[in-house]
C-alpha atoms as a PDB file:
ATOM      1  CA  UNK A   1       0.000   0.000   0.000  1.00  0.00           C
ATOM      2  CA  UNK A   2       1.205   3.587  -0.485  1.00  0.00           C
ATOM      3  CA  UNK A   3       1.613   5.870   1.734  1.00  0.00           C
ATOM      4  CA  UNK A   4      -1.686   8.234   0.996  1.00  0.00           C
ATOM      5  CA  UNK A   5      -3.994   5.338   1.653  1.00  0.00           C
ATOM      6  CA  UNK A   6      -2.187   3.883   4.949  1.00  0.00           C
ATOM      7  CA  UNK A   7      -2.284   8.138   6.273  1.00  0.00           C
ATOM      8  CA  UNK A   8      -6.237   7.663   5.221  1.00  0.00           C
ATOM      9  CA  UNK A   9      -6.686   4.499   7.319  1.00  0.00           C
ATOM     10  CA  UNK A  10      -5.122   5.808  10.249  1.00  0.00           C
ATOM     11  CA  UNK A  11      -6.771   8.928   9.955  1.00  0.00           C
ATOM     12  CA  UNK A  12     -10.668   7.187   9.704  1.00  0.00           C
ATOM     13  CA  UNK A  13      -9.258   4.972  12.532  1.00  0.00           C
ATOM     14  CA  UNK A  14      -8.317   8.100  14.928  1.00  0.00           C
ATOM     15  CA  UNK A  15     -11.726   9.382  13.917  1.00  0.00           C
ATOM     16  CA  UNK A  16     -13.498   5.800  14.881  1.00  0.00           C
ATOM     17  CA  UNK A  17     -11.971   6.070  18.467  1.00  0.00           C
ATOM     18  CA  UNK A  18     -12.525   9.665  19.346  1.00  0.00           C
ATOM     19  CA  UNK A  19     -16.071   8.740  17.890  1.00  0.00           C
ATOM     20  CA  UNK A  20     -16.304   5.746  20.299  1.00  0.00           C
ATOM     21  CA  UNK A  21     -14.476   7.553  23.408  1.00  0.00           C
ATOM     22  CA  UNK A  22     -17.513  10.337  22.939  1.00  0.00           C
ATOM     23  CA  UNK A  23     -20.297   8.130  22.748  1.00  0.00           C
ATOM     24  CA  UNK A  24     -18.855   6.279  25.924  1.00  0.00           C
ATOM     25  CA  UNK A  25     -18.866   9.492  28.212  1.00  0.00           C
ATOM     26  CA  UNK A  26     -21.852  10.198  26.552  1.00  0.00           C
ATOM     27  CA  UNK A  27     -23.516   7.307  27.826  1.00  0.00           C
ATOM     28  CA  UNK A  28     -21.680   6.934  30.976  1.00  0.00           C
ATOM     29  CA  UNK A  29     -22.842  10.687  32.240  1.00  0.00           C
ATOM     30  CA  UNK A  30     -26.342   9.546  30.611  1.00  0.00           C
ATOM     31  CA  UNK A  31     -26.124   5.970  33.385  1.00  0.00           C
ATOM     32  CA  UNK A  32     -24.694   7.830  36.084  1.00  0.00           C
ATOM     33  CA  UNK A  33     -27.569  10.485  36.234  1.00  0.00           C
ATOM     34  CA  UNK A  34     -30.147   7.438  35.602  1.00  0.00           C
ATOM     35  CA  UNK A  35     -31.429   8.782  32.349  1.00  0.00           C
ATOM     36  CA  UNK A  36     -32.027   6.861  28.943  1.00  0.00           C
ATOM     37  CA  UNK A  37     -30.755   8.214  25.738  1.00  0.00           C
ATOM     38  CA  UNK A  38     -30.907   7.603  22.206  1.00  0.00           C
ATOM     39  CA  UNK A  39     -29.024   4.799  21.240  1.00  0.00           C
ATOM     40  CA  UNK A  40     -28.910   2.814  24.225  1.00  0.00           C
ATOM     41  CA  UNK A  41     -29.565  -0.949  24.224  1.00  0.00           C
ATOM     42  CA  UNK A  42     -33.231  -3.038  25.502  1.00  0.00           C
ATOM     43  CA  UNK A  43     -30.927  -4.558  28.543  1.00  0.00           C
ATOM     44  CA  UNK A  44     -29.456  -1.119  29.726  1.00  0.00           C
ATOM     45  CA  UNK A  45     -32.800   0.645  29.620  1.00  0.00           C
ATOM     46  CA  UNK A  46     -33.841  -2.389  32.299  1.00  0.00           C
ATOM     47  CA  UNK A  47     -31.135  -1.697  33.901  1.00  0.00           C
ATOM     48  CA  UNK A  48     -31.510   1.951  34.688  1.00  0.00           C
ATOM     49  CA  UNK A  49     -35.337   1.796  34.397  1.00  0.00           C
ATOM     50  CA  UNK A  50     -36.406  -1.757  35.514  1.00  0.00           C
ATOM     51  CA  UNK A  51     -38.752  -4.114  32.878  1.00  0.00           C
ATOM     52  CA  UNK A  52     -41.640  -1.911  31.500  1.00  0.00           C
ATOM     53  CA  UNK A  53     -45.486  -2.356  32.774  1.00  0.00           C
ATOM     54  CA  UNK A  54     -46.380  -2.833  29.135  1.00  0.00           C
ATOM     55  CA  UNK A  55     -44.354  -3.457  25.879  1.00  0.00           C
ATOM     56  CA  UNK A  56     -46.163  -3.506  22.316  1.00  0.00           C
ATOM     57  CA  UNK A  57     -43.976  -4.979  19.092  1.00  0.00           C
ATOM     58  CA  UNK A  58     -44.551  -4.534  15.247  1.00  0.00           C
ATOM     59  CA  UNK A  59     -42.709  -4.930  12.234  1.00  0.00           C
ATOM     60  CA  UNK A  60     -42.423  -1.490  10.173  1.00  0.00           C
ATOM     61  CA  UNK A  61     -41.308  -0.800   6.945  1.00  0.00           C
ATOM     62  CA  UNK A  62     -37.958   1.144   6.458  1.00  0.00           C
ATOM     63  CA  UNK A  63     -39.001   4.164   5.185  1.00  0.00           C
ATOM     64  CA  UNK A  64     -38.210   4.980   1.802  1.00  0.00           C
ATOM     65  CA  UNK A  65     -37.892   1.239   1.000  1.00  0.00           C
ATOM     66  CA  UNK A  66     -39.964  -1.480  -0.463  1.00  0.00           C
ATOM     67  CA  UNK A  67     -38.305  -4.305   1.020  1.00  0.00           C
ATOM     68  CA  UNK A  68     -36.937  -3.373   4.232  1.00  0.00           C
ATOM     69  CA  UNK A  69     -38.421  -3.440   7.716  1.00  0.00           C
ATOM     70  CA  UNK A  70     -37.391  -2.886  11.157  1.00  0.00           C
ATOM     71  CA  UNK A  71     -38.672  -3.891  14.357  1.00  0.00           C
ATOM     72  CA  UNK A  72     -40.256  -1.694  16.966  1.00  0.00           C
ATOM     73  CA  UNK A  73     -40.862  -2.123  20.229  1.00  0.00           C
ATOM     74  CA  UNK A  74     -42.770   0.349  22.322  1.00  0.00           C
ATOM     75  CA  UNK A  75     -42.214  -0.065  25.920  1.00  0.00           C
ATOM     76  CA  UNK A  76     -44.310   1.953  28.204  1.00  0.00           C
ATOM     77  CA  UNK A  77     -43.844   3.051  32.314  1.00  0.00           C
ATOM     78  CA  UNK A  78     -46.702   3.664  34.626  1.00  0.00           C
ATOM     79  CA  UNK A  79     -44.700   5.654  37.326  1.00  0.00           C
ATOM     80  CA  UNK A  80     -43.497   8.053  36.314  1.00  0.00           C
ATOM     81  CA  UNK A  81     -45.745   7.866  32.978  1.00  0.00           C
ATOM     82  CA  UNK A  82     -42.859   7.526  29.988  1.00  0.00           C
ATOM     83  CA  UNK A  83     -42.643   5.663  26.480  1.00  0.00           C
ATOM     84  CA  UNK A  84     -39.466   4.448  24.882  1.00  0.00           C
ATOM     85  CA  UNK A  85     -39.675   3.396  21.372  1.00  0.00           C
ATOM     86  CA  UNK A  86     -36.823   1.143  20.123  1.00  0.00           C
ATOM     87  CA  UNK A  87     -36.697   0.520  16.521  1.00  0.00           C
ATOM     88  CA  UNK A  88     -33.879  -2.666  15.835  1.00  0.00           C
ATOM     89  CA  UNK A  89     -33.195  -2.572  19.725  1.00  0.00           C
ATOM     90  CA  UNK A  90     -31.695   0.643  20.038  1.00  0.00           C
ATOM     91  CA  UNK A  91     -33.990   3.612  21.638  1.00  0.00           C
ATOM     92  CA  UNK A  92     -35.094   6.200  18.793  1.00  0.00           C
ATOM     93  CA  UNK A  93     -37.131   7.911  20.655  1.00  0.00           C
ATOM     94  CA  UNK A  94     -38.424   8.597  24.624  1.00  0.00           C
ATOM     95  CA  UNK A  95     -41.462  10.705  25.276  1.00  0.00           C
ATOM     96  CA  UNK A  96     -42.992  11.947  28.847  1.00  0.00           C
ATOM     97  CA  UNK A  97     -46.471  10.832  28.570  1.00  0.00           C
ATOM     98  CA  UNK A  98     -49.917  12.633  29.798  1.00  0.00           C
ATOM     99  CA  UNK A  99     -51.871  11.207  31.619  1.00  0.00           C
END
């Protein structure tokens, strides 16, 4: 390989790790104030948040796409009242809800 594309690969590399090394404060200030943010995972939402009283799941199509679907899973809490949506396992979106 010359030089040019081995600078490029450890370039994108460098920019993978600071990318990771964000995310992971991100989420660590996120766990350590007990607070779920996008991205996070089914199993660490139970574990800051505990199982939900009621969990709904459907298979969506990707928008934009004829072929493609992904899963969501709507998980909702009765005290405090709050919804997280996970679409492919990962949280997309968390709403206070009215009751």
């Amino acid at each position: 390989m010359n030089n040019s594309i081995m600078d490029n690969l450890l370039a994108a590399g460098l920019c993978l790790l600071l990318a990771l090394l964000v995310i992971g404060a991100y989420f660590s200030q996120a766990i350590e104030q007990g607070q779920v943010v996008m991205g996070m995972t089914t199993s660490l939402v139970v574990e800051l948040w505990g199982e939900p009283d009621h969990k709904s799941t459907s298979e969506v199509r990707k928008e934009g796409s004829w072929f493609l679907s992904i899963t969501r899973e709507t998980w909702t809490y009765d005290n405090p009242a709050r919804m997280v949506v996970f679409e492919d396992g990962l949280v997309a979106r968390i709403e206070q809800v009215e009751r």
